[in-house]
C-alpha atoms as a PDB file:
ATOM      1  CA  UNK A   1     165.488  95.861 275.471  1.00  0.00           C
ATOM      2  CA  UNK A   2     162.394  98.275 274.946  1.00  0.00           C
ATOM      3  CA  UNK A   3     160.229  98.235 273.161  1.00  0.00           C
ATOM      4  CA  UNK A   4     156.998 100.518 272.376  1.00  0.00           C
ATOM      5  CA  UNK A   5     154.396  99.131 269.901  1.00  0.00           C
ATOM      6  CA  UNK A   6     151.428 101.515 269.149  1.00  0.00           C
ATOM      7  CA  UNK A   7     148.334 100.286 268.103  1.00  0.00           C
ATOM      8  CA  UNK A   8     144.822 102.030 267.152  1.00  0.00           C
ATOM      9  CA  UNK A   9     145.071 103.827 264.046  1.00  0.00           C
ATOM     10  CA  UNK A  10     142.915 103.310 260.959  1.00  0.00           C
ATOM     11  CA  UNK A  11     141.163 105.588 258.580  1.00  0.00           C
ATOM     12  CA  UNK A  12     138.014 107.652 259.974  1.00  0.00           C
ATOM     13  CA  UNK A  13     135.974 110.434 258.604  1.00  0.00           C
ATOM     14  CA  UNK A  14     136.516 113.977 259.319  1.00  0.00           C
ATOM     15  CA  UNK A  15     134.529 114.313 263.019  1.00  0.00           C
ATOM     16  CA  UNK A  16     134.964 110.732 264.382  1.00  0.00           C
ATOM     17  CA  UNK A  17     136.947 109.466 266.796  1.00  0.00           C
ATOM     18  CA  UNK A  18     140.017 106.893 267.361  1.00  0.00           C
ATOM     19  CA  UNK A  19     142.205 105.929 270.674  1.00  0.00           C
ATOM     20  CA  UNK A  20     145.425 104.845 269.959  1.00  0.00           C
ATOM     21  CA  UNK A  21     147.274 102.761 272.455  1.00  0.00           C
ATOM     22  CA  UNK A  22     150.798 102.609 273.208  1.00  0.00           C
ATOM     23  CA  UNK A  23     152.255  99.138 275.039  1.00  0.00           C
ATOM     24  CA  UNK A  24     155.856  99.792 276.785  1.00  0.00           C
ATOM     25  CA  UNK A  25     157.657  96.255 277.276  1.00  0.00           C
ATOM     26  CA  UNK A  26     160.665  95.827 278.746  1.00  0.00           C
ATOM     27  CA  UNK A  27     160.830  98.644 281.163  1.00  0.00           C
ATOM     28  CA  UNK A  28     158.327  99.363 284.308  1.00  0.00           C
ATOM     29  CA  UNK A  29     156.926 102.666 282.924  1.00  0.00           C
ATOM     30  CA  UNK A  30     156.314 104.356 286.208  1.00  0.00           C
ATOM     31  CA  UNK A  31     158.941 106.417 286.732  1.00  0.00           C
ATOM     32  CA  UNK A  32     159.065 107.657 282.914  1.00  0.00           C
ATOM     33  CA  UNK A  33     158.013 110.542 281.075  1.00  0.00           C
ATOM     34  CA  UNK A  34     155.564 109.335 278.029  1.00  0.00           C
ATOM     35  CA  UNK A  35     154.461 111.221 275.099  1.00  0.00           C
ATOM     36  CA  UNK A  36     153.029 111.207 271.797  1.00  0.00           C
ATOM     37  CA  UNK A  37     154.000 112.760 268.353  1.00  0.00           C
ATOM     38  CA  UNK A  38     153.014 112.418 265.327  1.00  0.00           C
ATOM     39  CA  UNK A  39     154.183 113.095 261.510  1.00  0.00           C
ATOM     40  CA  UNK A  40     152.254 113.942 258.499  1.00  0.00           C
ATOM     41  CA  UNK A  41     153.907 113.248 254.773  1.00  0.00           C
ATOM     42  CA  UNK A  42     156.696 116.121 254.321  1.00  0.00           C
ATOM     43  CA  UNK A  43     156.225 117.695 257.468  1.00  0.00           C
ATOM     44  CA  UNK A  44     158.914 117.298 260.327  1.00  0.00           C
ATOM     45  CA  UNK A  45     157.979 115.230 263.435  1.00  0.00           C
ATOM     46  CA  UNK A  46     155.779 117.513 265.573  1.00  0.00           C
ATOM     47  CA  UNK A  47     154.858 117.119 269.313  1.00  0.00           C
ATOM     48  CA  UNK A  48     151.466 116.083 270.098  1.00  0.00           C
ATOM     49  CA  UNK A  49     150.924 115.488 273.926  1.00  0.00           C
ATOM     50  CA  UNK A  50     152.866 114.872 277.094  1.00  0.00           C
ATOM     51  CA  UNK A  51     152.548 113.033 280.651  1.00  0.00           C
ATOM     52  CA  UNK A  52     155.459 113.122 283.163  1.00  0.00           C
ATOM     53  CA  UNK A  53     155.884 110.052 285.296  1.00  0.00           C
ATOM     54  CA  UNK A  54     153.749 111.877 288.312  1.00  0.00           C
ATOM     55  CA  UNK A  55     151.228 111.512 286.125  1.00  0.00           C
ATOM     56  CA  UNK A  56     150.520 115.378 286.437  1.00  0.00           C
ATOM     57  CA  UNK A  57     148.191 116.740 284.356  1.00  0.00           C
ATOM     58  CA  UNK A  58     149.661 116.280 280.162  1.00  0.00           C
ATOM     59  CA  UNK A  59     150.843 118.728 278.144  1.00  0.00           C
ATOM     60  CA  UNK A  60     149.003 118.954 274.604  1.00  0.00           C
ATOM     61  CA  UNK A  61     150.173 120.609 271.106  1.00  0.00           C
ATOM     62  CA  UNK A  62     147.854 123.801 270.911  1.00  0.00           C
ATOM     63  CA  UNK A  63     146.451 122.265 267.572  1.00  0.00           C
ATOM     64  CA  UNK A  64     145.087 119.295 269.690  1.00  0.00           C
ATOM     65  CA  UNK A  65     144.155 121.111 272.991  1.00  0.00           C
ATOM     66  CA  UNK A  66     140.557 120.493 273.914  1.00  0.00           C
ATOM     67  CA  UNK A  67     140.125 117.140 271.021  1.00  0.00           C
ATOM     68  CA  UNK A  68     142.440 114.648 272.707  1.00  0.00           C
ATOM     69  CA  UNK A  69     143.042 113.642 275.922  1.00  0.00           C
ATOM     70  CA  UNK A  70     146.692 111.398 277.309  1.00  0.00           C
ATOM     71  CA  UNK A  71     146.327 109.247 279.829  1.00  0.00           C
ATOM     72  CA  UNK A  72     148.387 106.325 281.176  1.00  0.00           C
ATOM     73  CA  UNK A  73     147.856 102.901 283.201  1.00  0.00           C
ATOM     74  CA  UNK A  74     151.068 102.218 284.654  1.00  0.00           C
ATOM     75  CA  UNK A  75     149.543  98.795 285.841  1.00  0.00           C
ATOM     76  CA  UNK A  76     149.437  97.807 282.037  1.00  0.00           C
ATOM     77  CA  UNK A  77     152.622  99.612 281.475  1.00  0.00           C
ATOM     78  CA  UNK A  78     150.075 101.746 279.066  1.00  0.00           C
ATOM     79  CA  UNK A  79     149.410 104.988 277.296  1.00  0.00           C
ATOM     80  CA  UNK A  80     146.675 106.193 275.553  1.00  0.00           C
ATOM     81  CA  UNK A  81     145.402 108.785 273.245  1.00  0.00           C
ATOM     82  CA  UNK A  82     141.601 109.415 272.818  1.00  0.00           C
ATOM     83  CA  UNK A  83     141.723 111.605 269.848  1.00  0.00           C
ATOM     84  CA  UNK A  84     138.096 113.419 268.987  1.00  0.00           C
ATOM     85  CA  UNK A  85     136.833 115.232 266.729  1.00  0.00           C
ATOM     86  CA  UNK A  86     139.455 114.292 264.057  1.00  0.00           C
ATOM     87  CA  UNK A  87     140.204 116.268 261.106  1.00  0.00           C
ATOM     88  CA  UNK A  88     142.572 116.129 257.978  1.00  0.00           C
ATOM     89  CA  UNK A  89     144.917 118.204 259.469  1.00  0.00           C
ATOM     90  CA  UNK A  90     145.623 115.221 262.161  1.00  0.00           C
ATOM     91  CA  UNK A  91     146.534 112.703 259.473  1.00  0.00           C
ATOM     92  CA  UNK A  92     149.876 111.268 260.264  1.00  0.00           C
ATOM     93  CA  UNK A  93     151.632 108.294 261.355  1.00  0.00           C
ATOM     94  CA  UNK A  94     151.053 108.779 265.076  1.00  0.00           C
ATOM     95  CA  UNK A  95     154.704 107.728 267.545  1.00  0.00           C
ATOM     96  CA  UNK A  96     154.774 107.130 271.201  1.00  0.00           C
ATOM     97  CA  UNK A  97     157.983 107.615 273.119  1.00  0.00           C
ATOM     98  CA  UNK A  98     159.663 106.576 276.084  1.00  0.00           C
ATOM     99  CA  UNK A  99     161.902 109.872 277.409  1.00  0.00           C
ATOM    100  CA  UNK A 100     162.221 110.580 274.336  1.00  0.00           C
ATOM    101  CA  UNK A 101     165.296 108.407 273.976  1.00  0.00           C
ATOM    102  CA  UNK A 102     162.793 104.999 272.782  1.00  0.00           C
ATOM    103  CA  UNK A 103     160.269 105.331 270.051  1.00  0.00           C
ATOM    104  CA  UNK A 104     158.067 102.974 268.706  1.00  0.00           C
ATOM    105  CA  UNK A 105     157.322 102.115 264.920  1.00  0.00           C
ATOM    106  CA  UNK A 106     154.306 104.671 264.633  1.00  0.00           C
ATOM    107  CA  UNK A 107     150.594 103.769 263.612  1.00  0.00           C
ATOM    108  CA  UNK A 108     148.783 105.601 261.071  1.00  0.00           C
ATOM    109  CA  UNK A 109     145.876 107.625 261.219  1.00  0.00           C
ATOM    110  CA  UNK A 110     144.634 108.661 258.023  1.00  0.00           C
ATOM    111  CA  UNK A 111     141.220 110.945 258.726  1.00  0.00           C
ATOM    112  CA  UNK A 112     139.071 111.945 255.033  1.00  0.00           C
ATOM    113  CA  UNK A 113     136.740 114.730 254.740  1.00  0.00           C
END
C-alpha cells in the first residue's frame, strides 16, 4: 500500500519562508511523476507544481512561478517544496501526489499579514 505523508507546514508571516516535505512509502518513487497542490477554504483543489520521473525541470502554477522551487531525492523516496516569499494568497492545506492516482492527507500552511 502507499502511502504519502506531507510534513512542513505551520503558520508564518506574510514574506517568510517554509519547505514542506513529502515522504512516499511503499512504492520506489523513481519512475513516478510527483506533484504538489494545494487547497484554500472554498476554493477547488488547484495545481501548484510538477516533476516528472526524469526529473526534468518542474512545472509551477503561474501564481507560484519564481517563489517556490520542487525538487525530489529519489534516494529518500522524497519531494520537496521550498516555498518563499509567502503570502495570504498561498494559505491552504498543501497535498502531494503520487500520479495523481495517490494523495496524501495534506499539511497546512496558514501565512498572516
Amino acid at each position: 500500500q502507499v502511502q504519502l505523508v506531507e510534513t512542513g507546514g505551520g503558520l508564518v508571516e506574510a514574506g517568510e519562508s517554509l519547505r514542506l516535505s513529502c515522504v512516499v512509502a511503499g512504492q520506489d518513487i523513481t519512475s513516478n511523476n510527483l506533484a504538489w497542490f494545494r487547497q484554500a477554504p472554498g476554493k477547488e483543489r488547484e495545481f501548484v507544481a510538477a516533476i516528472g520521473w526524469a526529473a526534468a525541470i518542474p512545472s509551477y502554477a503561474d501564481s507560484v512561478k519564481g517563489r517556490f522551487t520542487l525538487s525530489r531525492d529519489n534516494a529518500k523516496n522524497t519531494v520537496y517544496l521550498q516555498m518563499n516569499s509567502l503570502n495570504p494568497e498561498d494559505t491552504a492545506v498543501y497535498y502531494c501526489t503520487l500520479d495523481r492516482r495517490c494523495w496524501g492527507q495534506g499539511t497546512q500552511v496558514t501565512v498572516s499579514s
